[in-house]
C-alpha atoms as a PDB file:
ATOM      1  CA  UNK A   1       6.043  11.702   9.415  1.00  0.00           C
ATOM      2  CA  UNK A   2       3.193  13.477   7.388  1.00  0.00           C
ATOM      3  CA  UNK A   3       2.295  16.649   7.270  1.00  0.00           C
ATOM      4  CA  UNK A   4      -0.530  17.568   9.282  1.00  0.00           C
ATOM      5  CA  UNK A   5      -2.151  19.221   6.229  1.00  0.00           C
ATOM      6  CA  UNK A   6      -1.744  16.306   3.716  1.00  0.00           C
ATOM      7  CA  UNK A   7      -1.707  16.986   0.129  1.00  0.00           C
ATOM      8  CA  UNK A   8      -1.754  20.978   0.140  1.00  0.00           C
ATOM      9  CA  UNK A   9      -5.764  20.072   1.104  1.00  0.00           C
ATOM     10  CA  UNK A  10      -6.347  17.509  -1.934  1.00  0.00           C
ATOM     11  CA  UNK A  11      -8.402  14.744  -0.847  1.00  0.00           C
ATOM     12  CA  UNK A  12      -6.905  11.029  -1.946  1.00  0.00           C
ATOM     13  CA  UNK A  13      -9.688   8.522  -1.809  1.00  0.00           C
ATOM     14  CA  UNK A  14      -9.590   4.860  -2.256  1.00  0.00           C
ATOM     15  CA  UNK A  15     -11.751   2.239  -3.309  1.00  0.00           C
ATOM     16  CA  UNK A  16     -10.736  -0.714  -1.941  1.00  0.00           C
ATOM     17  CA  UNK A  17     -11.649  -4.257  -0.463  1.00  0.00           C
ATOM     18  CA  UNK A  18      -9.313  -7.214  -0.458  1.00  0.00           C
ATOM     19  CA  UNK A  19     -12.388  -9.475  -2.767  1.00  0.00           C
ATOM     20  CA  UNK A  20     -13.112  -8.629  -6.244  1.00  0.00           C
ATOM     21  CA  UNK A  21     -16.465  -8.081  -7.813  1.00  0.00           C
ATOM     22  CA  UNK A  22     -17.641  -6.609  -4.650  1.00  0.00           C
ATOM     23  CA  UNK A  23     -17.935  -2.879  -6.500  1.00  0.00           C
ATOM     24  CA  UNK A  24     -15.025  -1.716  -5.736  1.00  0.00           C
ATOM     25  CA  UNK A  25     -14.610  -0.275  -9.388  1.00  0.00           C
ATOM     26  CA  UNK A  26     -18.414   0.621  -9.777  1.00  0.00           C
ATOM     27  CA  UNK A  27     -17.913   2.687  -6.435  1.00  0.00           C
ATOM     28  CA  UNK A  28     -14.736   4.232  -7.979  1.00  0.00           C
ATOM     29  CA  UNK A  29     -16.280   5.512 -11.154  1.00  0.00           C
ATOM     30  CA  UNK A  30     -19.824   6.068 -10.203  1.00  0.00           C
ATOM     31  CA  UNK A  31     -18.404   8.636  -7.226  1.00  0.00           C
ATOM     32  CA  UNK A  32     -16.049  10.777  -9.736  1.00  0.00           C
ATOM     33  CA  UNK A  33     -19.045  11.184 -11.942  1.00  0.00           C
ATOM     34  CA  UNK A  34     -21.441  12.347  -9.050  1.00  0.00           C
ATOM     35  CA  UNK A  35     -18.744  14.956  -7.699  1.00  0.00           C
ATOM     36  CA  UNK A  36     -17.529  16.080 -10.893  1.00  0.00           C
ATOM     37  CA  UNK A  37     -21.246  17.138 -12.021  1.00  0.00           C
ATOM     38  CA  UNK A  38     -22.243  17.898  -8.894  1.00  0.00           C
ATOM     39  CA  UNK A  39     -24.851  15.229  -7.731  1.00  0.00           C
ATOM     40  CA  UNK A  40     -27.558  13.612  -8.824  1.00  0.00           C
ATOM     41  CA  UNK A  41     -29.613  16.868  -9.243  1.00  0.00           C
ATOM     42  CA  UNK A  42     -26.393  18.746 -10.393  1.00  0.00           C
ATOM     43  CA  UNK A  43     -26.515  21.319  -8.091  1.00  0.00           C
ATOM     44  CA  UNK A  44     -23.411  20.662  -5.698  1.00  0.00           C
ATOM     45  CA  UNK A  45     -20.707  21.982  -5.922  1.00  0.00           C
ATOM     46  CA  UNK A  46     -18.636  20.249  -8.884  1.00  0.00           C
ATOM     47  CA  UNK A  47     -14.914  18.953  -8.161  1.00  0.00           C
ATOM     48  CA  UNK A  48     -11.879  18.597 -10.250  1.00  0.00           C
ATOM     49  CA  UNK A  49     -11.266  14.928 -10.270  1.00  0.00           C
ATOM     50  CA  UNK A  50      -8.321  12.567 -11.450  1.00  0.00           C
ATOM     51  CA  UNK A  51      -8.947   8.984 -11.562  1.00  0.00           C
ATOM     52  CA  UNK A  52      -5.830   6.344 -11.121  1.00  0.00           C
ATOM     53  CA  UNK A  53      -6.632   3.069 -12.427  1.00  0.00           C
ATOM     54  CA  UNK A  54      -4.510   0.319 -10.893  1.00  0.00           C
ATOM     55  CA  UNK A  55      -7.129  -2.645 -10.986  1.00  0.00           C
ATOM     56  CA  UNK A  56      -5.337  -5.188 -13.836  1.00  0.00           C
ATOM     57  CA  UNK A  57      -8.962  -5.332 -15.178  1.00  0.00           C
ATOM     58  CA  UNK A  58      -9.330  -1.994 -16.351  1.00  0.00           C
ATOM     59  CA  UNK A  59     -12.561  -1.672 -16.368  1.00  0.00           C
ATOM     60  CA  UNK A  60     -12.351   1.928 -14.616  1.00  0.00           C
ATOM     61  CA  UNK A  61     -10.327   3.133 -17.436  1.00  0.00           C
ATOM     62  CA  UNK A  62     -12.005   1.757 -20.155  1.00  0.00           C
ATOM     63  CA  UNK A  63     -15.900   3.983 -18.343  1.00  0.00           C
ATOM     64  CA  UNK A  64     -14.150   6.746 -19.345  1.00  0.00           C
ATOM     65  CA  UNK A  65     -11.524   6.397 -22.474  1.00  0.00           C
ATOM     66  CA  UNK A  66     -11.184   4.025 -25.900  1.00  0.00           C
ATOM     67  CA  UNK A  67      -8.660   1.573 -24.606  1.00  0.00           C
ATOM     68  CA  UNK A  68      -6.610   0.112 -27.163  1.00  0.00           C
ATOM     69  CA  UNK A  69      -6.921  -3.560 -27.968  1.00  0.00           C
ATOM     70  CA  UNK A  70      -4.068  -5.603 -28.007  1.00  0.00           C
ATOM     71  CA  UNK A  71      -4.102  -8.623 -30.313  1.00  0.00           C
ATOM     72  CA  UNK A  72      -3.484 -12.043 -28.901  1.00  0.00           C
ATOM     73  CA  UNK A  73      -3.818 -10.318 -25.578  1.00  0.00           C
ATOM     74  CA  UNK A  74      -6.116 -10.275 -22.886  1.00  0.00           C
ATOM     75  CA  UNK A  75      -5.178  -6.554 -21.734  1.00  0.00           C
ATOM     76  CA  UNK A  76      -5.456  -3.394 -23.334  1.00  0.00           C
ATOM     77  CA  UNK A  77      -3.124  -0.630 -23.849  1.00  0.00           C
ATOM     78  CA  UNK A  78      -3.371   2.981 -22.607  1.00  0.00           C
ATOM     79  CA  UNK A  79      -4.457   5.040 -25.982  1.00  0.00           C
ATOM     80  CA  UNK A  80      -2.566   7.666 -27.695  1.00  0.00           C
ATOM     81  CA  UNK A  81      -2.687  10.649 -25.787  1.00  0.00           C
ATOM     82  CA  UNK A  82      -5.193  13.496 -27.632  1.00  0.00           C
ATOM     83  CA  UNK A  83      -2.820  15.771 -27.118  1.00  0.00           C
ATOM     84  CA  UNK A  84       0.305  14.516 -28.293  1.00  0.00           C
ATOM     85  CA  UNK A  85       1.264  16.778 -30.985  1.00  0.00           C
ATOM     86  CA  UNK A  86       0.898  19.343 -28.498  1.00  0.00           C
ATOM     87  CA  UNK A  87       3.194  18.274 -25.735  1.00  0.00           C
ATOM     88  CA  UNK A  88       6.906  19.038 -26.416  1.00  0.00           C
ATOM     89  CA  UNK A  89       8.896  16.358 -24.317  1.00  0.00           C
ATOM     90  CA  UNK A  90      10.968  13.989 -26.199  1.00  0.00           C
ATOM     91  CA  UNK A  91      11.012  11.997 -22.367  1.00  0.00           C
ATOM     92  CA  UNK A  92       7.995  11.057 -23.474  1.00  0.00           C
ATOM     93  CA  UNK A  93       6.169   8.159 -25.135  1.00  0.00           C
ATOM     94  CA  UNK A  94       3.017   9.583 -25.534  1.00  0.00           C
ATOM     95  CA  UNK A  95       0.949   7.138 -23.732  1.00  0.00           C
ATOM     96  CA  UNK A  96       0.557   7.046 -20.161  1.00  0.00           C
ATOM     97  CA  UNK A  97      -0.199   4.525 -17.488  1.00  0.00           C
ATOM     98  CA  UNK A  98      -0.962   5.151 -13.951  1.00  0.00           C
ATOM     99  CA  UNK A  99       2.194   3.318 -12.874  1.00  0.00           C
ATOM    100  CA  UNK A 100       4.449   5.659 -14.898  1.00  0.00           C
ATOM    101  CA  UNK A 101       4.103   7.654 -11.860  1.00  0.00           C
ATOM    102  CA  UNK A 102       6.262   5.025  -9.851  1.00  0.00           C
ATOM    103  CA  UNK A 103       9.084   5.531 -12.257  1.00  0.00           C
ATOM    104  CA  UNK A 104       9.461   8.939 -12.036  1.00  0.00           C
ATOM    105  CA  UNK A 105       8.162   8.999 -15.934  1.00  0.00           C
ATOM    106  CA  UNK A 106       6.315  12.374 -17.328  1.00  0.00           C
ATOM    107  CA  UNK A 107       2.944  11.446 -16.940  1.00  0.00           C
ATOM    108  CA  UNK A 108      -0.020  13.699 -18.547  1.00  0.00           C
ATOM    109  CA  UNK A 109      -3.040  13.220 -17.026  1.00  0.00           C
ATOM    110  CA  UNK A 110      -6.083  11.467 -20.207  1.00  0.00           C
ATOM    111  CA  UNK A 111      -8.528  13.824 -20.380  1.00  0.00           C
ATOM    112  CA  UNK A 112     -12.755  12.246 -20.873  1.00  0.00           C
ATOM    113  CA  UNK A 113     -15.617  13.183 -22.160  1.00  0.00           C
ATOM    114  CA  UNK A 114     -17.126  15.041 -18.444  1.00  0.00           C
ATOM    115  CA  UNK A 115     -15.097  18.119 -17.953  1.00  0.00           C
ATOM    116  CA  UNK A 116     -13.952  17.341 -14.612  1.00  0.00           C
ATOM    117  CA  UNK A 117     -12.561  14.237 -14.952  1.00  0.00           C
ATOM    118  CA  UNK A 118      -9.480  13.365 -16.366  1.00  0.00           C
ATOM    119  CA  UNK A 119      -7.371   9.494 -15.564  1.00  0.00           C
ATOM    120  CA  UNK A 120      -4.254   7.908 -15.939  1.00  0.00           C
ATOM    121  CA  UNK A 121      -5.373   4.643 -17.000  1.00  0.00           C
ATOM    122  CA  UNK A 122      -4.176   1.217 -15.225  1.00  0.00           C
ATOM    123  CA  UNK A 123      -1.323  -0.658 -17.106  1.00  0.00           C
ATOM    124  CA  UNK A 124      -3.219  -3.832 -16.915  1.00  0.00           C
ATOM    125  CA  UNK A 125      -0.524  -5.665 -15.717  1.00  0.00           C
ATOM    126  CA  UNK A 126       0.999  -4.352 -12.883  1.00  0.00           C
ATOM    127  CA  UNK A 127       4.089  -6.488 -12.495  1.00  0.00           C
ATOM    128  CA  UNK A 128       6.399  -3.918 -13.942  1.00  0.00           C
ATOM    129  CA  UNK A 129       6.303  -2.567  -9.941  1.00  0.00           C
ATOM    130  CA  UNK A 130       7.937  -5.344  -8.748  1.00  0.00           C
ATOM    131  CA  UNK A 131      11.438  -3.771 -10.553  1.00  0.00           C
ATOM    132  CA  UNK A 132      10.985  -0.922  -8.096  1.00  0.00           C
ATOM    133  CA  UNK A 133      13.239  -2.782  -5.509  1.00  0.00           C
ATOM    134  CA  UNK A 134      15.303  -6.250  -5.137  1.00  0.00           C
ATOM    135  CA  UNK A 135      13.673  -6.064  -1.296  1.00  0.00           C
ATOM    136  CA  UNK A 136      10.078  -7.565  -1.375  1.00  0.00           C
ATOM    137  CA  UNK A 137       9.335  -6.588   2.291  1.00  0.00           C
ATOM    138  CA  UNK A 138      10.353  -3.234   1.561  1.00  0.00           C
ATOM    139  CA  UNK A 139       7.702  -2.533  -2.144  1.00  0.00           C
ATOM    140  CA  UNK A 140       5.035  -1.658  -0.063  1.00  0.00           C
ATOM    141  CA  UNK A 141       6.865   0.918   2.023  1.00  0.00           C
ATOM    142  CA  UNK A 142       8.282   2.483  -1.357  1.00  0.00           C
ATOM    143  CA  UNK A 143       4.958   2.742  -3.083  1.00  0.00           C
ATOM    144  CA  UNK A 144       3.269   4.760  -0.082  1.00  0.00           C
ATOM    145  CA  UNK A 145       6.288   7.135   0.236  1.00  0.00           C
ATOM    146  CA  UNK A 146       6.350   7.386  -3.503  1.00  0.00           C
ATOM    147  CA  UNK A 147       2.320   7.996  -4.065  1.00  0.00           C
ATOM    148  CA  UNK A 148       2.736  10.760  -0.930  1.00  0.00           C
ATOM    149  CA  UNK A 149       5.691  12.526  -2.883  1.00  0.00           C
ATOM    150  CA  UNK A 150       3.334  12.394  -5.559  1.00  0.00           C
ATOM    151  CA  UNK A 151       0.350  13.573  -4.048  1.00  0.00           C
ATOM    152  CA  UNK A 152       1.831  16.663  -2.399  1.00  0.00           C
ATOM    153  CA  UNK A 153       3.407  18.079  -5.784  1.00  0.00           C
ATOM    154  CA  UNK A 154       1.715  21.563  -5.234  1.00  0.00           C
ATOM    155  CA  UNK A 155       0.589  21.725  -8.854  1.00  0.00           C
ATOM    156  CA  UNK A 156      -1.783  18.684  -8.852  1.00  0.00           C
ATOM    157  CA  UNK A 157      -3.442  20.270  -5.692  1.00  0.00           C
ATOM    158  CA  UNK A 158      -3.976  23.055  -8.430  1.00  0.00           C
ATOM    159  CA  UNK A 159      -5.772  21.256 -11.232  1.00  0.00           C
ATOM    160  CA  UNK A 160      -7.875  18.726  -8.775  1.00  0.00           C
ATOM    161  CA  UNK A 161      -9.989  18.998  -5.341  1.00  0.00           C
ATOM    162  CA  UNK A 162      -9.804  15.003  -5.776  1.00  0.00           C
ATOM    163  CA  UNK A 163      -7.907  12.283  -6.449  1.00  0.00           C
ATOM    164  CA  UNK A 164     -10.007   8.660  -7.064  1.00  0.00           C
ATOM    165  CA  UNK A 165      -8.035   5.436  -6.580  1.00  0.00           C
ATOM    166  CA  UNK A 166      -9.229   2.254  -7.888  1.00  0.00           C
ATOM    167  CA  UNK A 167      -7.432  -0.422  -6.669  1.00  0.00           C
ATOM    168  CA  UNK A 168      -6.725  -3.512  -7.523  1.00  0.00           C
ATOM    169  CA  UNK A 169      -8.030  -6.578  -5.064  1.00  0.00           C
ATOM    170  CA  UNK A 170      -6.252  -8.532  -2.889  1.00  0.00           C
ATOM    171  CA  UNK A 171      -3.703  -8.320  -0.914  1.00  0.00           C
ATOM    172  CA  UNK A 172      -1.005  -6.397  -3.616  1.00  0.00           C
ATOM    173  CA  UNK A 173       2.236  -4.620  -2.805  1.00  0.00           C
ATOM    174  CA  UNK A 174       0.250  -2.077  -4.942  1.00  0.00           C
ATOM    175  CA  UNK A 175      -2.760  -1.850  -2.775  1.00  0.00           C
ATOM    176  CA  UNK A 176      -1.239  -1.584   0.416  1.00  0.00           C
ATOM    177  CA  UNK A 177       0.727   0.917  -0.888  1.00  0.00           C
ATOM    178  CA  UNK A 178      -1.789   3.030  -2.099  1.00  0.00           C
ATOM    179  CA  UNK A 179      -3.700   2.516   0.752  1.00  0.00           C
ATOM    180  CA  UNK A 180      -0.940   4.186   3.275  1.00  0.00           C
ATOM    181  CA  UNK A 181      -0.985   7.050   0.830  1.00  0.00           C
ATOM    182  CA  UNK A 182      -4.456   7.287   0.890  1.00  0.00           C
ATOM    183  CA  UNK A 183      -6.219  10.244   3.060  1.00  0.00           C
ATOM    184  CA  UNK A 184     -10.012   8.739   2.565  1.00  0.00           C
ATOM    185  CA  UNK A 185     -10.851   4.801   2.410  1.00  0.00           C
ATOM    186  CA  UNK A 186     -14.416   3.785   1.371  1.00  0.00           C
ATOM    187  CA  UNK A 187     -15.284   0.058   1.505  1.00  0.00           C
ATOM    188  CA  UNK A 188     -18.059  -1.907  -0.837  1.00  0.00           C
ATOM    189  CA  UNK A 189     -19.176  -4.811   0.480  1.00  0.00           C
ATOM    190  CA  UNK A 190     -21.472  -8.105  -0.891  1.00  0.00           C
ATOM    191  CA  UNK A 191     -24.375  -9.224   2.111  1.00  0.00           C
ATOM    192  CA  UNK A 192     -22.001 -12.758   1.247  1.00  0.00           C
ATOM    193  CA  UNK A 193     -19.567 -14.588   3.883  1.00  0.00           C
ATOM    194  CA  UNK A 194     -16.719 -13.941   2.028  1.00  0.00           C
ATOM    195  CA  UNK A 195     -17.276 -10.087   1.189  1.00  0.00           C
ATOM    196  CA  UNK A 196     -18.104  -9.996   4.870  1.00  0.00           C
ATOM    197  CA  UNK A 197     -15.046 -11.799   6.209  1.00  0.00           C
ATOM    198  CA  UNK A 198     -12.664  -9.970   4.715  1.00  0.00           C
ATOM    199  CA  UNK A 199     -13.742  -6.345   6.155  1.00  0.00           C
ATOM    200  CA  UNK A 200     -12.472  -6.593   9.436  1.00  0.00           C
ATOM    201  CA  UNK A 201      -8.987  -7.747   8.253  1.00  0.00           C
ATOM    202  CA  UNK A 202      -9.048  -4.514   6.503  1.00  0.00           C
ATOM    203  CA  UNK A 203     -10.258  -2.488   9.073  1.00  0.00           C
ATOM    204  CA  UNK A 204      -7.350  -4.019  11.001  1.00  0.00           C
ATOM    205  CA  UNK A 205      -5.228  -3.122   8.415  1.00  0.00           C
ATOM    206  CA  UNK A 206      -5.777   0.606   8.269  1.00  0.00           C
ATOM    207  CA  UNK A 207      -5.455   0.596  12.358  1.00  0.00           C
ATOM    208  CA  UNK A 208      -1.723  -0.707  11.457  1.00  0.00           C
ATOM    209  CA  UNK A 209      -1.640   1.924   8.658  1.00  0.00           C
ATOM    210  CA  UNK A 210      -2.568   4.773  11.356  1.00  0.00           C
ATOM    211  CA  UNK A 211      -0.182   3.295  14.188  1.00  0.00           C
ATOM    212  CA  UNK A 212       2.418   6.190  11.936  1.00  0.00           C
ATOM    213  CA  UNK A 213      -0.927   8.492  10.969  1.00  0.00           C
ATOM    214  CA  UNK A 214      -1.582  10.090  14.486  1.00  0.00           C
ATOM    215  CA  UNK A 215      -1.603  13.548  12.683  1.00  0.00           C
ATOM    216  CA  UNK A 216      -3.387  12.959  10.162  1.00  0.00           C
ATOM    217  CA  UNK A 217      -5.294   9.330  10.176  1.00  0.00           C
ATOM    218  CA  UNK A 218      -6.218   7.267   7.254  1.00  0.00           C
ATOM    219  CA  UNK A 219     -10.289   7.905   7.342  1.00  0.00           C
ATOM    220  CA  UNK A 220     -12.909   5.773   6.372  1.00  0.00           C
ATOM    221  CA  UNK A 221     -15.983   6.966   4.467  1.00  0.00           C
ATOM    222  CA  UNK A 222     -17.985   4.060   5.556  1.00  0.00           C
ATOM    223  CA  UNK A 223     -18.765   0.415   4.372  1.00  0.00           C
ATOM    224  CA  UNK A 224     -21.049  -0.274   1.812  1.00  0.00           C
ATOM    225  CA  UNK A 225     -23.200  -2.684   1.238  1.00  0.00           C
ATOM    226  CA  UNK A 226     -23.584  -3.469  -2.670  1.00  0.00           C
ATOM    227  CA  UNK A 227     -25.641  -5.594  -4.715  1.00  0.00           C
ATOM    228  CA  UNK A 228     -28.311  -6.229  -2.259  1.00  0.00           C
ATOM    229  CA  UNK A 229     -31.369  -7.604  -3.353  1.00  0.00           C
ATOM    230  CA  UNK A 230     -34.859  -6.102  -2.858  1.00  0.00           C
ATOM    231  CA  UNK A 231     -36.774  -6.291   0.338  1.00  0.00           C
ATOM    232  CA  UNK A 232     -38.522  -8.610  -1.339  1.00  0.00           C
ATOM    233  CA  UNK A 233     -35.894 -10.443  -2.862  1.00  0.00           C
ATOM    234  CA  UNK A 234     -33.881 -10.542   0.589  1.00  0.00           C
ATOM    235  CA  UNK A 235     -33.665 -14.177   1.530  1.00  0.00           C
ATOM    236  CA  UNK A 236     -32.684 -15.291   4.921  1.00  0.00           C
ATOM    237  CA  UNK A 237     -28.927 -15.220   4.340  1.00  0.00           C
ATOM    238  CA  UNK A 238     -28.708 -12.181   3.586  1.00  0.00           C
ATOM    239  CA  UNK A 239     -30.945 -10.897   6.350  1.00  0.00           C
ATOM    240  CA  UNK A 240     -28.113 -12.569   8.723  1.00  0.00           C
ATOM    241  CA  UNK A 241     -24.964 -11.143   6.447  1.00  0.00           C
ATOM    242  CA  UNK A 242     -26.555  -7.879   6.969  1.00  0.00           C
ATOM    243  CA  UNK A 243     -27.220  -8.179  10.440  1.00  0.00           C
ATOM    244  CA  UNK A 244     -24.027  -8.998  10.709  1.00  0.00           C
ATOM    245  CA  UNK A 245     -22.197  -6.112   9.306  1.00  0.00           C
ATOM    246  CA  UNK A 246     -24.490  -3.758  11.290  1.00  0.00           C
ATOM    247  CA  UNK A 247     -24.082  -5.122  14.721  1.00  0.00           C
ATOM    248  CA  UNK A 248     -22.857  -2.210  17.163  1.00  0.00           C
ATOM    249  CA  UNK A 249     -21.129  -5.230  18.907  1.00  0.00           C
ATOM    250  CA  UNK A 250     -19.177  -6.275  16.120  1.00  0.00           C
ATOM    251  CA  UNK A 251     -16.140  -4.976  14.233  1.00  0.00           C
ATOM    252  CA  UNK A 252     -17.856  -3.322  11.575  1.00  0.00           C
ATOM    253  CA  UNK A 253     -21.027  -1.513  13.303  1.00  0.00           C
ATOM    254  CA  UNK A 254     -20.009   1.723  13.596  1.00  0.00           C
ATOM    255  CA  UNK A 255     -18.197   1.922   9.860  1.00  0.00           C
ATOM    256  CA  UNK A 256     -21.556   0.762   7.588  1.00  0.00           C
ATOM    257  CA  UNK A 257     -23.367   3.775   5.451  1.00  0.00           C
ATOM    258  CA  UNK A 258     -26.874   4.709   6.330  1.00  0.00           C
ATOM    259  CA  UNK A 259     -27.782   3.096   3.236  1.00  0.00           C
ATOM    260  CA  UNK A 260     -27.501  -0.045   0.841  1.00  0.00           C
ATOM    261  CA  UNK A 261     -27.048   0.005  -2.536  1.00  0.00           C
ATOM    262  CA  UNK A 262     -29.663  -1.843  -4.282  1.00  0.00           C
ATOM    263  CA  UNK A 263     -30.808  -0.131  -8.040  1.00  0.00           C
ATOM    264  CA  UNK A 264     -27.382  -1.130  -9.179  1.00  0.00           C
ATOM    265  CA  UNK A 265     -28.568  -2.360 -12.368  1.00  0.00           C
ATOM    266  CA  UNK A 266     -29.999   0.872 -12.989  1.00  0.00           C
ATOM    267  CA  UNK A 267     -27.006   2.634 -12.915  1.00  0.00           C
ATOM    268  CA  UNK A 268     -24.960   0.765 -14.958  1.00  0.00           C
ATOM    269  CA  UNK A 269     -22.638   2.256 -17.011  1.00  0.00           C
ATOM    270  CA  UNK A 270     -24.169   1.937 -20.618  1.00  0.00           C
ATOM    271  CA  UNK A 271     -21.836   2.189 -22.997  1.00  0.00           C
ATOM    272  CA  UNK A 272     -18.048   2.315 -22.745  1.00  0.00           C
ATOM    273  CA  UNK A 273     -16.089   4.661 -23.121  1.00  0.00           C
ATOM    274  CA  UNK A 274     -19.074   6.910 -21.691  1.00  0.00           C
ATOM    275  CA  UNK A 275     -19.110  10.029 -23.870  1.00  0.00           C
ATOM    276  CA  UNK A 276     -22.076  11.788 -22.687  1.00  0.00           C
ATOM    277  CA  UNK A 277     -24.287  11.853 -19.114  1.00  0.00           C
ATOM    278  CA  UNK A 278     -26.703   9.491 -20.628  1.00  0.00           C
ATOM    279  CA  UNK A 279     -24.609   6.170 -20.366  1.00  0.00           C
ATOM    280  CA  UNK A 280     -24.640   6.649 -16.818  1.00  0.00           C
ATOM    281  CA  UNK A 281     -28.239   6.262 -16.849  1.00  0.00           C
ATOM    282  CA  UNK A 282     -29.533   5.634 -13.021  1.00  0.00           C
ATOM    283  CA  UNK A 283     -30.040   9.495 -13.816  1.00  0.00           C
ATOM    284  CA  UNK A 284     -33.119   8.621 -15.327  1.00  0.00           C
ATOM    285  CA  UNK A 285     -34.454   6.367 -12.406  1.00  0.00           C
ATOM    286  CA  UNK A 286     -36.123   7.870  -9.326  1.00  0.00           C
ATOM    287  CA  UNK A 287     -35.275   4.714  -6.778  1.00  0.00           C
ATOM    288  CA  UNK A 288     -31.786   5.100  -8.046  1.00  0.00           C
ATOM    289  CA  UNK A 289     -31.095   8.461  -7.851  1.00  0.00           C
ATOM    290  CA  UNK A 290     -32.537   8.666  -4.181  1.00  0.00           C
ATOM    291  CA  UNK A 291     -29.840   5.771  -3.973  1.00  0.00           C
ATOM    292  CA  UNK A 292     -26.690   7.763  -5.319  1.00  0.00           C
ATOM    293  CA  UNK A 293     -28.402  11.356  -3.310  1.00  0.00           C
ATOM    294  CA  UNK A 294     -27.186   9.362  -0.159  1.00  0.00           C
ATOM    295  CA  UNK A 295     -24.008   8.360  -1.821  1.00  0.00           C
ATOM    296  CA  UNK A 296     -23.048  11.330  -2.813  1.00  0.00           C
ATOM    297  CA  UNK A 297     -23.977  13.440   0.632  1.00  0.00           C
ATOM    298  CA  UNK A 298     -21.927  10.717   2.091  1.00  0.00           C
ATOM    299  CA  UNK A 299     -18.544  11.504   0.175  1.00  0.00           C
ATOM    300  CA  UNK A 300     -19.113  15.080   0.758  1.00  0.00           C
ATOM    301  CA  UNK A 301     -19.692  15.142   4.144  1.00  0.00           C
ATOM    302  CA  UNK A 302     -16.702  12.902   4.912  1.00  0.00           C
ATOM    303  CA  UNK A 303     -14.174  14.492   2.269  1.00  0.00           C
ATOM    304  CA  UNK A 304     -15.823  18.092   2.737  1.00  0.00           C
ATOM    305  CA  UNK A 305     -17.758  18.382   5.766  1.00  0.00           C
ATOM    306  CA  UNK A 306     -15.502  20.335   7.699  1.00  0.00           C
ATOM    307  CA  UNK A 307     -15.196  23.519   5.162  1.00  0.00           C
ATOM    308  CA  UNK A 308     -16.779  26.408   6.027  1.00  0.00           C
END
């Protein structure tokens, strides 16, 4: 059973659909940017955020630090931490992963070039979890009781209002597992069949997930529609895709965001690893910032609403 008050009051949100290249990543780093500088206008209040990587293709990690290449490899390593010299623990190798946390490993959190973001980048390959137990059925179970021991350390509630997961796609131990730890779900979706098709299996999921939540529920943020063309760009396919996500009488009516994302290509991250505000340069565009306003209020109000 959970605690009612997960997490000493740290949120845990996750970025997650079971399709790639749906924006599950761009959703992932785009938000801890907006709540660690406070919005688009910079005048919200601005959160302590960690992000944990565990998408094999990086890409979250390498927005915000200088992955190393690996030669002959198709993955990149986890740099030398900045602060090496610094940290006396001969435990430790001085590069960190986000699955080190799995293994009970010291694990020092990278920190970026925005002051309140720090991440533990992914591993890349994430097939070093399967060693966590002989039973298959039971890595999924593990991972979420693991991530929740984790999460309520009293410490990390101390240094961060927020904890960012990208995960990876599919249908992963890894996923899953993060997903039961999870306190806040937030789903990106393409107007496409098979973006579409796969949001009411996870929807179903998390109503298995909160069949052992009835304290404290895993809650979703909303579903997002990403990538969508122009009005007039919109063909007739994705008119019905659309319409079909926002019926009231279908699964998904009552879960899609006030809003579409459609200036993605103005908000694209520049130049990575993103050192300054400028690579994330929808800043600088007026459609897109009215876009990311309504992104923004809608993390806030759903991680935040409720404070006084």
């Amino acid at each position: 059973m959970i605690k009612t008050e997960l997490y000493n009051g740290m949120r845990v949100l996750s970025s997650y659909h079971r399709k790639g290249g749906v924006g599950k990543t761009f959703l992932a780093s785009t938000i801890a940017y907006l709540l660690a500088t406070g919005g688009p206008n910079g005048k919200g209040k601005k959160r302590r955020v960690l992000v944990l990587d565990y998408d094999s293709q990086q890409d979250s990690s390498k927005a915000f630090l200088k992955m190393d290449a690996i030669p002959g490899d198709d993955e990149y390593a986890a740099p030398l931490h900045p602060e090496f010299d610094d940290i006396d623990d001969p435990e430790w190798s001085g590069r960190n992963t986000s699955t080190d946390i799995l293994f009970n490993s010291p694990v020092y959190e990278y920190p970026t070039a925005f002051e309140n973001i720090k991440v533990l980048p992914s591993e890349g390959n994430v097939d070093r979890v399967l060693a966590l137990t002989p039973e298959s059925d039971r890595l999924v179970s593990k991972i979420t009781a693991h991530m929740r021991d984790w999460f309520s350390v009293e410490e990390l509630a101390d240094d961060y209002d927020i904890v960012i997961v990208d995960n990876p796609p599919s249908k992963s131990p890894v996923s899953a597992g993060m997903l039961g730890a999870a306190t806040h779900v937030i789903i990106p979706t393409e107007p496409e069949y098979d973006s579409i098709d796969g949001v009411p299996m996870l929807l179903n999921r998390i109503d298995r997930i909160n069949e052992d939540r009835a304290h404290n529920p895993l809650k979703i943020v909303g579903v997002v529609p990403n990538k969508v063309p122009s009005k007039s760009r919109l063909t007739q396919k994705d008119e019905v895709a659309l319409a079909k996500l926002y019926d009231s009488e279908g699964p998904t009516g009552k879960y899609m965001s006030p809003f579409w994302l459609q200036q993605r290509n103005c908000y694209r991250v520049m130049e990575r690893p993103s050192v300054d505000e400028t690579h994330f340069n929808y800043v600088h565009n007026h459609h897109a910032k009215k876009e990311m306003q309504k992104l923004y209020t809608l993390i806030e109000d759903s991680l935040w609403g409720d404070e006084v």
